[in-house]
C-alpha atoms as a PDB file:
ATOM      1  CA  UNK A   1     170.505 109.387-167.481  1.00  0.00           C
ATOM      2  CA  UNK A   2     167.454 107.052-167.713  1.00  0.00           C
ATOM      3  CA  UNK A   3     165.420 105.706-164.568  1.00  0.00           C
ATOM      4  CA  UNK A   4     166.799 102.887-162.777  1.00  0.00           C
ATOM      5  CA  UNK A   5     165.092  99.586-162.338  1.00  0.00           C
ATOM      6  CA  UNK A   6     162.902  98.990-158.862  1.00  0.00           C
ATOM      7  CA  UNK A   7     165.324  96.364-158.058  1.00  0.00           C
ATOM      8  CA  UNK A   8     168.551  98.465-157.380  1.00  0.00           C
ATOM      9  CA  UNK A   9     166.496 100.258-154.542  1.00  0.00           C
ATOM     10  CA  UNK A  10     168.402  99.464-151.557  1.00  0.00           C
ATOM     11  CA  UNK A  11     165.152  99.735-149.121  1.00  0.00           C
ATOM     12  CA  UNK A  12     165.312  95.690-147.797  1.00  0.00           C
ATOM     13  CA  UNK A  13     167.462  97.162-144.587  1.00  0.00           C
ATOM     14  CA  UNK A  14     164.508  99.456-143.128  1.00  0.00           C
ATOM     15  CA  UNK A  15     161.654  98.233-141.397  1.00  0.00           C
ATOM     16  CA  UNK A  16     158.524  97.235-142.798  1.00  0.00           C
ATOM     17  CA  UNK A  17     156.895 100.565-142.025  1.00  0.00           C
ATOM     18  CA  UNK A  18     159.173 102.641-143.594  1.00  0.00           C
ATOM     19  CA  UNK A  19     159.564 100.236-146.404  1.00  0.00           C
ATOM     20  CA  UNK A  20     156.145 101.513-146.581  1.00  0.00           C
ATOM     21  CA  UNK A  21     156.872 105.035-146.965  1.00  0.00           C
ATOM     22  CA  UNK A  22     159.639 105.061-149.614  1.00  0.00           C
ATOM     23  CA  UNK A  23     157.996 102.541-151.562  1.00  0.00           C
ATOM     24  CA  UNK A  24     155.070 105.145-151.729  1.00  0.00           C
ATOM     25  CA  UNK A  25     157.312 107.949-152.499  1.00  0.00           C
ATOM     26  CA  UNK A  26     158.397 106.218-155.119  1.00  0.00           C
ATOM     27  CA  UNK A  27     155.241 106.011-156.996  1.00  0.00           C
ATOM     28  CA  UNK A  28     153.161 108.064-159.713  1.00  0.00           C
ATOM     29  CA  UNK A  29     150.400 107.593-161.471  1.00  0.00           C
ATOM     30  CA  UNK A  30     152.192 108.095-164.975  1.00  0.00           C
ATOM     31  CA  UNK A  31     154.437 104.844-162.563  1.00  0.00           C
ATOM     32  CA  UNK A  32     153.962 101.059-162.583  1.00  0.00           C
ATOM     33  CA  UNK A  33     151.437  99.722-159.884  1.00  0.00           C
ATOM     34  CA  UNK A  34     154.476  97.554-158.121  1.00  0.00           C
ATOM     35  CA  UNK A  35     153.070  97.521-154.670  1.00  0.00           C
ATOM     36  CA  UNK A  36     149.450  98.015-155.473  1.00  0.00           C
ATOM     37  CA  UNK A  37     147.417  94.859-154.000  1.00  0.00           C
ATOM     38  CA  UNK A  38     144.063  93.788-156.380  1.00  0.00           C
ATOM     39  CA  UNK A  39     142.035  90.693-156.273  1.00  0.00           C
ATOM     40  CA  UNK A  40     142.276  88.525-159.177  1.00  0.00           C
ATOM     41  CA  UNK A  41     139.045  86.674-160.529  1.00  0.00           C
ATOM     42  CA  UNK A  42     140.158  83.333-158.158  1.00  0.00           C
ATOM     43  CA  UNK A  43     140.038  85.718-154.855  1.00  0.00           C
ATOM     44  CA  UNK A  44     143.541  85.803-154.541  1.00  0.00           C
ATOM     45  CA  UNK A  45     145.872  88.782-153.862  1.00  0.00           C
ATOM     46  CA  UNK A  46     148.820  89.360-155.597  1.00  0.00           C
ATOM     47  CA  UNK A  47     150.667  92.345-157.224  1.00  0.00           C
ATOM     48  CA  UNK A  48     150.500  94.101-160.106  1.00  0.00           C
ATOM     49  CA  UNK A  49     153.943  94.239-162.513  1.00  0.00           C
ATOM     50  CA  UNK A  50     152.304  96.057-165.621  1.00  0.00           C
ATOM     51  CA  UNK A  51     150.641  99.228-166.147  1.00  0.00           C
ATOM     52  CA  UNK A  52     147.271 100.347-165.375  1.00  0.00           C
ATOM     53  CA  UNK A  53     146.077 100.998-168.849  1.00  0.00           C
ATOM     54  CA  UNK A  54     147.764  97.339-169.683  1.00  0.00           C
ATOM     55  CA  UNK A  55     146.766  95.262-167.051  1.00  0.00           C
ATOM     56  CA  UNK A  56     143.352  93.941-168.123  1.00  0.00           C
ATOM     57  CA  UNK A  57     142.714  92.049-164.358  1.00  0.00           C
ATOM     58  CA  UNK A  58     143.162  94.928-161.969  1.00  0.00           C
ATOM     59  CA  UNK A  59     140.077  95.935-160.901  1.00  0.00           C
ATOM     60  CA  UNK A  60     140.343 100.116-160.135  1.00  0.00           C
ATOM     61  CA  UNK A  61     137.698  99.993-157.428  1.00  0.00           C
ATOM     62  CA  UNK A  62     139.748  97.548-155.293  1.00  0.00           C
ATOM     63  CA  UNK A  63     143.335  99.211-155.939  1.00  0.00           C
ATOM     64  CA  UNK A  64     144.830  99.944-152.826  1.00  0.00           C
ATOM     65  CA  UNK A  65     145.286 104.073-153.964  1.00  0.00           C
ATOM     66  CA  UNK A  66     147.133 105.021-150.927  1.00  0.00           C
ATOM     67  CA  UNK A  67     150.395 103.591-152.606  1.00  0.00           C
ATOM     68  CA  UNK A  68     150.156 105.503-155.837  1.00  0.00           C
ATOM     69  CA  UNK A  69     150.469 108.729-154.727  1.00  0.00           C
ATOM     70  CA  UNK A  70     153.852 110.823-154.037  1.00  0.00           C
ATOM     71  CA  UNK A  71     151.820 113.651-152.432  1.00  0.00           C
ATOM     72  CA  UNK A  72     149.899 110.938-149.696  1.00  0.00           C
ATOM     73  CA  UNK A  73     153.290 110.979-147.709  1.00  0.00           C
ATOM     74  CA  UNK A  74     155.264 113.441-145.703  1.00  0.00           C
ATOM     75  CA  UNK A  75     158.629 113.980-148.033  1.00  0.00           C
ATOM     76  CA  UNK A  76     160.148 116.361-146.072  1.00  0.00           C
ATOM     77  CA  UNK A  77     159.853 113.429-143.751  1.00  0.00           C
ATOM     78  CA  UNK A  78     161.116 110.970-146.709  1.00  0.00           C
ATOM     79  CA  UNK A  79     164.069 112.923-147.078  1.00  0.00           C
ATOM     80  CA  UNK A  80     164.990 112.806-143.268  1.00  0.00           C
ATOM     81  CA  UNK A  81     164.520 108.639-143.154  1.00  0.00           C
ATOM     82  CA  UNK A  82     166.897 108.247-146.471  1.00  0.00           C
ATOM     83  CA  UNK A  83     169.710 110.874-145.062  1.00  0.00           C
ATOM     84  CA  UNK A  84     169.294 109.455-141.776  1.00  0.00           C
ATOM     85  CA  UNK A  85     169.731 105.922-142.806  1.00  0.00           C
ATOM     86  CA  UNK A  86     172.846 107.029-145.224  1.00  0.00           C
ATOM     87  CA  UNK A  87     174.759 108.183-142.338  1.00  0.00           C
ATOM     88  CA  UNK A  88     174.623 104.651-141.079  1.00  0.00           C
ATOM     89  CA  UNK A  89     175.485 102.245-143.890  1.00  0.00           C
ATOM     90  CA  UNK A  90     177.674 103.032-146.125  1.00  0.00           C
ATOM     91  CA  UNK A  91     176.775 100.540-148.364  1.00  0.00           C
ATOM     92  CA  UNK A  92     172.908 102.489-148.325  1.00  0.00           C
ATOM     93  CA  UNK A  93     174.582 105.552-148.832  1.00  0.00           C
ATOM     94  CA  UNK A  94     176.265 104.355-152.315  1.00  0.00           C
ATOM     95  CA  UNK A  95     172.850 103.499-154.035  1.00  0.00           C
ATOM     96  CA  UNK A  96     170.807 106.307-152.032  1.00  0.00           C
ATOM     97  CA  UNK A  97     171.245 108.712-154.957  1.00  0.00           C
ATOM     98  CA  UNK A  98     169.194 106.580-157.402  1.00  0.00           C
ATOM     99  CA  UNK A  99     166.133 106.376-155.090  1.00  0.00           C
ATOM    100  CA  UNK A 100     166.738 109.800-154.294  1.00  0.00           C
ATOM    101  CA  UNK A 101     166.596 111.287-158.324  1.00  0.00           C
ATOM    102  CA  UNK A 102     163.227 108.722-158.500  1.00  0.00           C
ATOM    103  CA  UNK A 103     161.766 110.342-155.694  1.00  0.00           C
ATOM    104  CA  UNK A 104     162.034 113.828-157.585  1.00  0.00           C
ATOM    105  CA  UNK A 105     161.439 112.703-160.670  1.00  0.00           C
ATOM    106  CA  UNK A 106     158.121 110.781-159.316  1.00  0.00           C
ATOM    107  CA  UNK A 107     156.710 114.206-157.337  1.00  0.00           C
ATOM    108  CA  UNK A 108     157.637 116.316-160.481  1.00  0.00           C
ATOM    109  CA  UNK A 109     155.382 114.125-162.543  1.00  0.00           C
ATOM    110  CA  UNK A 110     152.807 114.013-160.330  1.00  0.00           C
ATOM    111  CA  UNK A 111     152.535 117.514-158.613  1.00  0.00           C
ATOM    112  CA  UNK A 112     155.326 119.557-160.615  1.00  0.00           C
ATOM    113  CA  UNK A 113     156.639 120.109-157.172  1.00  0.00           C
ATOM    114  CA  UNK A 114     160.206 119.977-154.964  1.00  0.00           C
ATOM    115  CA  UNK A 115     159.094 119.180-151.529  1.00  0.00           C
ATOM    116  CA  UNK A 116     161.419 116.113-151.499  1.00  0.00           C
ATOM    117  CA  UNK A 117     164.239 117.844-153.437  1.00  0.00           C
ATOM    118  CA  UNK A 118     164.398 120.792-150.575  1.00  0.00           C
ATOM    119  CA  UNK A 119     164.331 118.814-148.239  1.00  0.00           C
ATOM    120  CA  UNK A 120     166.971 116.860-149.194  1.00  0.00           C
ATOM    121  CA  UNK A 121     168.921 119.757-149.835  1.00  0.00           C
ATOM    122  CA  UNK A 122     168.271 121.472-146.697  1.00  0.00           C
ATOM    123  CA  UNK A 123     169.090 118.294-144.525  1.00  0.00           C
ATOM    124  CA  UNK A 124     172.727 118.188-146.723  1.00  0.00           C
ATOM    125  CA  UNK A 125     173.589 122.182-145.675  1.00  0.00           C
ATOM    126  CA  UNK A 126     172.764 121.162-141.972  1.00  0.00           C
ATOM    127  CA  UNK A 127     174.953 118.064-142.431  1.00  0.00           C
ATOM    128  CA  UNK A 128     177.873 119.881-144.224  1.00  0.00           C
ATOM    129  CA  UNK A 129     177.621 122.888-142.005  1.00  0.00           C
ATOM    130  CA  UNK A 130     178.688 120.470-138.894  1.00  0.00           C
ATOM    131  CA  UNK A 131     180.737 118.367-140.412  1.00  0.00           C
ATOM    132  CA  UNK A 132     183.425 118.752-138.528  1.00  0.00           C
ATOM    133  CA  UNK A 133     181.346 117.648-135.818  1.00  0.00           C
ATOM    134  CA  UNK A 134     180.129 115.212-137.077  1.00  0.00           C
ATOM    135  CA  UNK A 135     183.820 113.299-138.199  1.00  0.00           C
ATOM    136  CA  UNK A 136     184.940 113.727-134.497  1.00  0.00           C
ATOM    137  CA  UNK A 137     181.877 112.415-132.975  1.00  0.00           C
ATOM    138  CA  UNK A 138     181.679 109.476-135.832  1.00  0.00           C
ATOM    139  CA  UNK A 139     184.133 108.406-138.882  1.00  0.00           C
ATOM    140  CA  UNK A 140     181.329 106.228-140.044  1.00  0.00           C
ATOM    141  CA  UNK A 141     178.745 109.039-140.445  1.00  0.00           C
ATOM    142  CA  UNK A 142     181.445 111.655-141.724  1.00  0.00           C
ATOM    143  CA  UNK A 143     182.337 108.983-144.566  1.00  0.00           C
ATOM    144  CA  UNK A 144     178.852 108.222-144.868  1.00  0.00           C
ATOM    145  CA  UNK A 145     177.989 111.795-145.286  1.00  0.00           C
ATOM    146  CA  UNK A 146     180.440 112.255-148.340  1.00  0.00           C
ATOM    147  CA  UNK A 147     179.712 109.081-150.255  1.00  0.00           C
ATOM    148  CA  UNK A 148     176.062 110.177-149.630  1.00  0.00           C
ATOM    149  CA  UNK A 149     176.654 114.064-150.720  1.00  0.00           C
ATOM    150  CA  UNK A 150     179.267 112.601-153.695  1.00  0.00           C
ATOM    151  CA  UNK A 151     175.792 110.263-154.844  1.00  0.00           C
ATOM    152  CA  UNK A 152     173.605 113.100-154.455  1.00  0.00           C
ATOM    153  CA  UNK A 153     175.997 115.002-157.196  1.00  0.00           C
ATOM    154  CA  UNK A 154     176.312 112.010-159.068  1.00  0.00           C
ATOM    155  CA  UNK A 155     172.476 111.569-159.860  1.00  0.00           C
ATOM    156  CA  UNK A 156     170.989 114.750-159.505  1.00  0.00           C
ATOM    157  CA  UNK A 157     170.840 117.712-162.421  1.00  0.00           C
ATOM    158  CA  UNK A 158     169.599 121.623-163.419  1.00  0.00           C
ATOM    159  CA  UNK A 159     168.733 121.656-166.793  1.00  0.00           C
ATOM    160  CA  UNK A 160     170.907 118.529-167.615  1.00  0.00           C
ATOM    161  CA  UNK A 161     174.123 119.926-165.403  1.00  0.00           C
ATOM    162  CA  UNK A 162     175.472 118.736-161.971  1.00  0.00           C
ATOM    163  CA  UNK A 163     173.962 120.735-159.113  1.00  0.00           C
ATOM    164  CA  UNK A 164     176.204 124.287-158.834  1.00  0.00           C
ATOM    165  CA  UNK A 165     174.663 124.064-155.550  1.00  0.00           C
ATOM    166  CA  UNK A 166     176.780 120.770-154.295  1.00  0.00           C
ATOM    167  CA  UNK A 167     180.124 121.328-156.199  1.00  0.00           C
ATOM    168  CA  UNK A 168     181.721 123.752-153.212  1.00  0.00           C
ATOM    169  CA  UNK A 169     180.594 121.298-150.318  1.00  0.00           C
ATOM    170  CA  UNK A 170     181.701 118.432-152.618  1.00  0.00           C
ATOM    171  CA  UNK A 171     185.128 119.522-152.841  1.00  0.00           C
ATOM    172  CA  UNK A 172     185.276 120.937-149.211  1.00  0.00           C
ATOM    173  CA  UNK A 173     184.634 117.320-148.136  1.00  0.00           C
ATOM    174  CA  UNK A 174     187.050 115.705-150.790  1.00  0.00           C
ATOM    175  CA  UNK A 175     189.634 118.464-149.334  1.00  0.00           C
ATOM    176  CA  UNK A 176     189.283 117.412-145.605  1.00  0.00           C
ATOM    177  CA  UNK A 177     190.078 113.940-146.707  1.00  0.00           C
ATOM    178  CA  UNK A 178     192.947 114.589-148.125  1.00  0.00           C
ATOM    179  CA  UNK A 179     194.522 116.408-145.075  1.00  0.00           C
ATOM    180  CA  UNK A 180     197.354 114.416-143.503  1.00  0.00           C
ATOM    181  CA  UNK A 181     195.055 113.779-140.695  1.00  0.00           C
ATOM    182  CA  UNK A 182     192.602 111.860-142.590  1.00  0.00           C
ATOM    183  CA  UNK A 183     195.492 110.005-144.962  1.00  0.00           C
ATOM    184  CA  UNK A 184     197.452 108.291-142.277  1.00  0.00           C
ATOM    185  CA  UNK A 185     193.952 107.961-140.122  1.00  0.00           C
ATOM    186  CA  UNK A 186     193.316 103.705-140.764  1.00  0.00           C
ATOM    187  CA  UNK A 187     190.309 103.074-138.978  1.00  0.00           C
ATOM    188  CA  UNK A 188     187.584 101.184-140.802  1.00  0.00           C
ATOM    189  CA  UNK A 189     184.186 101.991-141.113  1.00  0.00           C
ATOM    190  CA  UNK A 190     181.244 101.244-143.213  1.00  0.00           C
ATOM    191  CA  UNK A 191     179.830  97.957-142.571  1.00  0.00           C
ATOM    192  CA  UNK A 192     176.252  97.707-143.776  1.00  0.00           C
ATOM    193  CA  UNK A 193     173.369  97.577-141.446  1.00  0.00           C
ATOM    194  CA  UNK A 194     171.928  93.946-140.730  1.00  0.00           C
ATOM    195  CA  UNK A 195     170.349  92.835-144.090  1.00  0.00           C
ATOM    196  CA  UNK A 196     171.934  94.755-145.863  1.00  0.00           C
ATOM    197  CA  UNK A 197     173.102  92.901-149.524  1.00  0.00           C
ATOM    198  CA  UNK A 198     176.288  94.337-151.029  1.00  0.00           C
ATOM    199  CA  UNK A 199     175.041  92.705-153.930  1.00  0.00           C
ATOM    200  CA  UNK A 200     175.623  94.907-157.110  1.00  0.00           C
ATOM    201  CA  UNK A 201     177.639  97.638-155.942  1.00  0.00           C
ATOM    202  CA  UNK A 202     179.687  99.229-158.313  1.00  0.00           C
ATOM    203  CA  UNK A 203     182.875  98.453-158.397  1.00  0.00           C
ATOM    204  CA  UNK A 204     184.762 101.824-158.463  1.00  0.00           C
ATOM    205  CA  UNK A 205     187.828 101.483-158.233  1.00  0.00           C
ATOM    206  CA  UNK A 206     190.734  98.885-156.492  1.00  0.00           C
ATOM    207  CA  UNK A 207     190.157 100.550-153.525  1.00  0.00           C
ATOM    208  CA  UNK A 208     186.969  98.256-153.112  1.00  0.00           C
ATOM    209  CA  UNK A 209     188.813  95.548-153.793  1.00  0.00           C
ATOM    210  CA  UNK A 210     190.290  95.214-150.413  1.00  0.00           C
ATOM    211  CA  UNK A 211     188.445  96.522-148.071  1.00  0.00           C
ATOM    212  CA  UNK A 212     184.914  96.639-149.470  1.00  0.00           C
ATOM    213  CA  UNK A 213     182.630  96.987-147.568  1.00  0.00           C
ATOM    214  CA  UNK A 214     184.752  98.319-145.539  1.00  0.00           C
ATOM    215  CA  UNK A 215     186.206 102.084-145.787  1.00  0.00           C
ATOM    216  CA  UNK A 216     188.720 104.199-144.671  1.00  0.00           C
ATOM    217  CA  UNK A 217     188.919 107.785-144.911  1.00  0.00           C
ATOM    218  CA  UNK A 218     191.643 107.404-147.851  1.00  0.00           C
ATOM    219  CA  UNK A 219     189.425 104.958-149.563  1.00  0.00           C
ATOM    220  CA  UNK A 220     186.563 107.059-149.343  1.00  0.00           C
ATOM    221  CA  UNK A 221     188.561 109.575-151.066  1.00  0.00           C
ATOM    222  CA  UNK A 222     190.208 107.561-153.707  1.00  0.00           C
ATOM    223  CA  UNK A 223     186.045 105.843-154.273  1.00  0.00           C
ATOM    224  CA  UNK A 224     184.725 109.640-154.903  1.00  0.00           C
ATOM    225  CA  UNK A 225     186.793 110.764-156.822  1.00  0.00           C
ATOM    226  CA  UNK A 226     186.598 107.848-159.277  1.00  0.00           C
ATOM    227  CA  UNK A 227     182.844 108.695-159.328  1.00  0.00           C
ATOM    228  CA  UNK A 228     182.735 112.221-159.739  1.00  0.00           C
ATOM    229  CA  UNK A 229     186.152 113.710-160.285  1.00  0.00           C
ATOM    230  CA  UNK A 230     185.418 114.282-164.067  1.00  0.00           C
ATOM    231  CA  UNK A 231     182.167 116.217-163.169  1.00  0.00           C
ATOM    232  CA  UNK A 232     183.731 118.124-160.698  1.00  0.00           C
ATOM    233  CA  UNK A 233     186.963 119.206-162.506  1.00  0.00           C
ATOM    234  CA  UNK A 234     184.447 120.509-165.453  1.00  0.00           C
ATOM    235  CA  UNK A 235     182.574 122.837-163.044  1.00  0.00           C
ATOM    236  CA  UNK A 236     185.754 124.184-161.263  1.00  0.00           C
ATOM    237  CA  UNK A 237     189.277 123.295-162.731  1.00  0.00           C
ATOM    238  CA  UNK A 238     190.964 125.771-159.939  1.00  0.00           C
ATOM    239  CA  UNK A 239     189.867 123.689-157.190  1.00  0.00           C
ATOM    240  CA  UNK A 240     191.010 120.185-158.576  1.00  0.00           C
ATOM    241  CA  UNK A 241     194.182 121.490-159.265  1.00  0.00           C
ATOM    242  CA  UNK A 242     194.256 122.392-155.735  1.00  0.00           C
ATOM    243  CA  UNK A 243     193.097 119.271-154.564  1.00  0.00           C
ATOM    244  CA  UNK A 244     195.549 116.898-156.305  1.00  0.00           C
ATOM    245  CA  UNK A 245     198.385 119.161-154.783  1.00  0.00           C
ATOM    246  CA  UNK A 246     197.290 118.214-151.605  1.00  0.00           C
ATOM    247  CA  UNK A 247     196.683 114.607-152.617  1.00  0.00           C
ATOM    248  CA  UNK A 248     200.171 114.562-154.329  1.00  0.00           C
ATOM    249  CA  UNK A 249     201.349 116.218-150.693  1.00  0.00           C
ATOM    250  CA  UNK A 250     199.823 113.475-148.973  1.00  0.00           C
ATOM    251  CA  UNK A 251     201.302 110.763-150.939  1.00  0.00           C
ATOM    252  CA  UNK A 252     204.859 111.985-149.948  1.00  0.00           C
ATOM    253  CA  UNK A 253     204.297 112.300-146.546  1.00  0.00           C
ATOM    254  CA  UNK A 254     207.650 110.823-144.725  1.00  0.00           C
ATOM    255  CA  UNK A 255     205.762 109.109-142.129  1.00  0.00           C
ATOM    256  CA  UNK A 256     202.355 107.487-141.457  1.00  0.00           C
ATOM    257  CA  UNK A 257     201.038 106.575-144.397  1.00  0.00           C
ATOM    258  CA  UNK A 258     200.574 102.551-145.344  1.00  0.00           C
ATOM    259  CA  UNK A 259     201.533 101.546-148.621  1.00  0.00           C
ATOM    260  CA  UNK A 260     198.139 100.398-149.806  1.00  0.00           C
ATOM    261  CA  UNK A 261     197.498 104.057-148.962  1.00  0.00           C
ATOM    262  CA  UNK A 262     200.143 105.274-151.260  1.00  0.00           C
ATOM    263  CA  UNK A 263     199.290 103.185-153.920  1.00  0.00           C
ATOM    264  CA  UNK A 264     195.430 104.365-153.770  1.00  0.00           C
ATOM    265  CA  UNK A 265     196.458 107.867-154.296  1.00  0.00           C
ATOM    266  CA  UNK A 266     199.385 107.253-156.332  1.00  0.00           C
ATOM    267  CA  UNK A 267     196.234 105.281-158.964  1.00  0.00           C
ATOM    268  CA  UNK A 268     193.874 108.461-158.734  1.00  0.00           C
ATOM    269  CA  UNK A 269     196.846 110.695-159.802  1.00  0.00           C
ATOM    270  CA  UNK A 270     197.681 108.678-162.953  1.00  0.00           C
ATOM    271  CA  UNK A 271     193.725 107.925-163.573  1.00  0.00           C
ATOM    272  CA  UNK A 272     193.283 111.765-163.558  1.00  0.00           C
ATOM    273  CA  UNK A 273     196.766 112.400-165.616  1.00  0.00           C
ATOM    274  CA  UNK A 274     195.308 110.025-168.220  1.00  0.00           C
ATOM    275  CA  UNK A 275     191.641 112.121-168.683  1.00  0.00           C
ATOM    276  CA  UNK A 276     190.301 110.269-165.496  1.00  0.00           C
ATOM    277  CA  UNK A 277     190.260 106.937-167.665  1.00  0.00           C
ATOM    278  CA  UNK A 278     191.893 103.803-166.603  1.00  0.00           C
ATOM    279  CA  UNK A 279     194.382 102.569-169.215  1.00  0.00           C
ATOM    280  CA  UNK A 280     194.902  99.109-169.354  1.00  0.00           C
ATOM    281  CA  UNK A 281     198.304  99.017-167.897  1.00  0.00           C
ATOM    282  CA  UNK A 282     197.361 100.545-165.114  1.00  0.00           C
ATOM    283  CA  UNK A 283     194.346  98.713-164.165  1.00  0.00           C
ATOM    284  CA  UNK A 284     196.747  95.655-164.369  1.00  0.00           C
ATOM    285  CA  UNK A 285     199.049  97.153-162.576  1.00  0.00           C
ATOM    286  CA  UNK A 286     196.769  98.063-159.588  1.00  0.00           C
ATOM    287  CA  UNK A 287     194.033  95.807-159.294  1.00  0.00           C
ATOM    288  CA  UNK A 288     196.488  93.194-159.361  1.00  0.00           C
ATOM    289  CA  UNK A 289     198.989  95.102-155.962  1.00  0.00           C
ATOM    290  CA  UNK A 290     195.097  95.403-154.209  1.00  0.00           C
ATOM    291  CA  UNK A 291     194.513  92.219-154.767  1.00  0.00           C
ATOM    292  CA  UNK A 292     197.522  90.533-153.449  1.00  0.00           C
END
C-alpha cells in the first residue's frame, strides 16, 4: 500500500487551529516541507512543494521548524480530534484511515515510536466497548464509529497483515447491523459537517448510489463489507459464514424490510458468492435498480 497524496486529507472541515495540529502530525523530516513558510529572495512568503535537500531557495534559518516535527504535538491528543471528528461526519470518517496510517507512518520515521497508533487504538476499545450506547444515544455516531473502525482495518497493518487486533470488533459491529433491528431501521444519517467536500469518495458499492452521503444502518453494512469483507473472511472464515446467515436471515424477513433494502443485501450475497468480485451482469443489474 503506498502513501497517499496530501490532497485526499479530508482536514478542510476543522478549524484553523486544529488544521494546525494534524497538518503537523503529518510531517517528518525524511517528509515534504508542505506547510513550512520561507522568504523568497523578493521578501515574499510562500510555501515550499519540494524537498529540503531540492529546494535551492529555502533558507533553513527562516523555516518555520515547529511544523516539521511529529513529536512537537500531543498525538495522544491527535488521535482524540480525528476519532472525535469521525463520529460526526461520516463522510470524514471514510477517508480518516489514510491520514490515520500517515500519521504512524510519519512518527515511526521520525521517532520509531506508537504514541499516535495507541492512542488510536485505545480510543477504538473505549468506543467499541459502549457501543451499544452509543447506537441508542446516536445512529450517526454508531455508523460513524463502524465506517471509522472498518477504515482503520482497511489501512492499517502488522508485518504486512490486517490488524488481528480489529478483526473481532470488526465483525461484532458488522453483526449488530445485520440484526433485524438494524435492517428494517430506515433512518438516515451521515451528512457531512459544513465544508465538508464529498468530492472523491470512493464509490463502493450501489448502495452510494442512492443515498450517498447519506446512510442507513443497512447501507452502512452493505458499504463495509464491500471494503473489507475479503480481508475479513481471510482472517476468520467461521465468522463470515456466520454473518451471511444472518444477512441471508435478514433478507427474508416477512415484514419490514424496503426493497432497496433487499436488493442491497441480496448484491453483497452474490458479490461474496462470486469471490467478493462484481461480475458484469451483476453490476448492470444493480447499479442500474439503485439508480432508478
Amino acid at each position: 500500500m503506498g502513501e497517499p497524496s496530501r490532497e485526499e486529507y479530508k482536514i478542510q472541515s476543522f478549524d484553523a487551529e486544529t488544521q494546525q495540529l494534524l497538518k503537523t502530525a503529518l510531517k517528518a523530516p525524511s517528509l515534504e516541507c508542505t506547510v513550512a513558510c520561507f522568504e523568497t529572495e523578493d521578501g515574499e512568503y510562500s510555501v515550499c512543494q519540494r524537498s529540503y535537500s531540492n529546494c535551492s531557495r529555502l533558507m533553513p534559518s527562516r523555516c518555520n521548524t515547529q511544523y516539521r516535527d511529529p513529536g512537537a504535538v500531543d498525538l495522544e491528543k491527535v488521535a482524540n480530534v480525528i476519532v472525535d471528528h469521525s463520529l460526526q461526519d461520516c463522510v470524514f470518517s471514510k477517508e480518516a484511515g489514510r491520514m490515520c496510517y500517515a500519521i504512524i507512518q510519519a512518527e515511526s520515521k521520525q521517532a520509531g515510536q506508537s504514541v499516535f497508533r495507541r492512542g488510536l487504538l485505545n480510543r477504538l476499545q473505549q468506543e467499541y466497548q459502549a457501543r451499544e450506547q452509543l447506537r441508542a444515544r446516536s445512529l450517526q455516531g454508531w455508523v460513524c464509529y463502524v465506517t471509522f473502525i472498518c477504515n482503520i482495518f482497511d489501512y492499517l497493518r502488522v508485518n504486512n497483515m490486517p490488524m488481528m487486533a480489529l478483526v473481532n470488533p470488526v465483525y461484532d459491529c458488522l453483526f449488530r447491523l445485520a440484526q433485524p433491528d438494524s435492517l428494517s431501521k430506515e433512518e438516515e444519517v451521515g451528512g457531512p459537517s459544513p465544508g465538508t467536500s464529498t468530492e472523491g469518495c470512493r464509490m463502493d458499492s450501489p448502495a452510494q448510489l442512492c443515498v450517498s452521503p447519506l446512510l442507513t444502518e443497512v447501507d452502512c453494512l452493505v458499504l463495509q463489507l464491500h471494503r473489507v469483507g475479503e480481508q475479513l473472511e481471510k482472517m476468520n472464515g467461521q465468522r463470515m459464514d456466520e454473518l451471511f446467515v444472518l444477512i441471508r436471515d435478514g433478507f427474508l424477513l416477512p415484514t419490514g424490510l424496503s426493497s432497496l433494502a433487499q436488493l442491497l443485501l441480496l448484491e453483497i450475497i452474490e458479490f461474496r458468492a462470486a469471490g467478493w468480485k462484481t461480475t458484469p451482469a451483476a453490476h448492470k443489474y444493480y447499479y442500474s435498480e439503485v439508480s432508478d
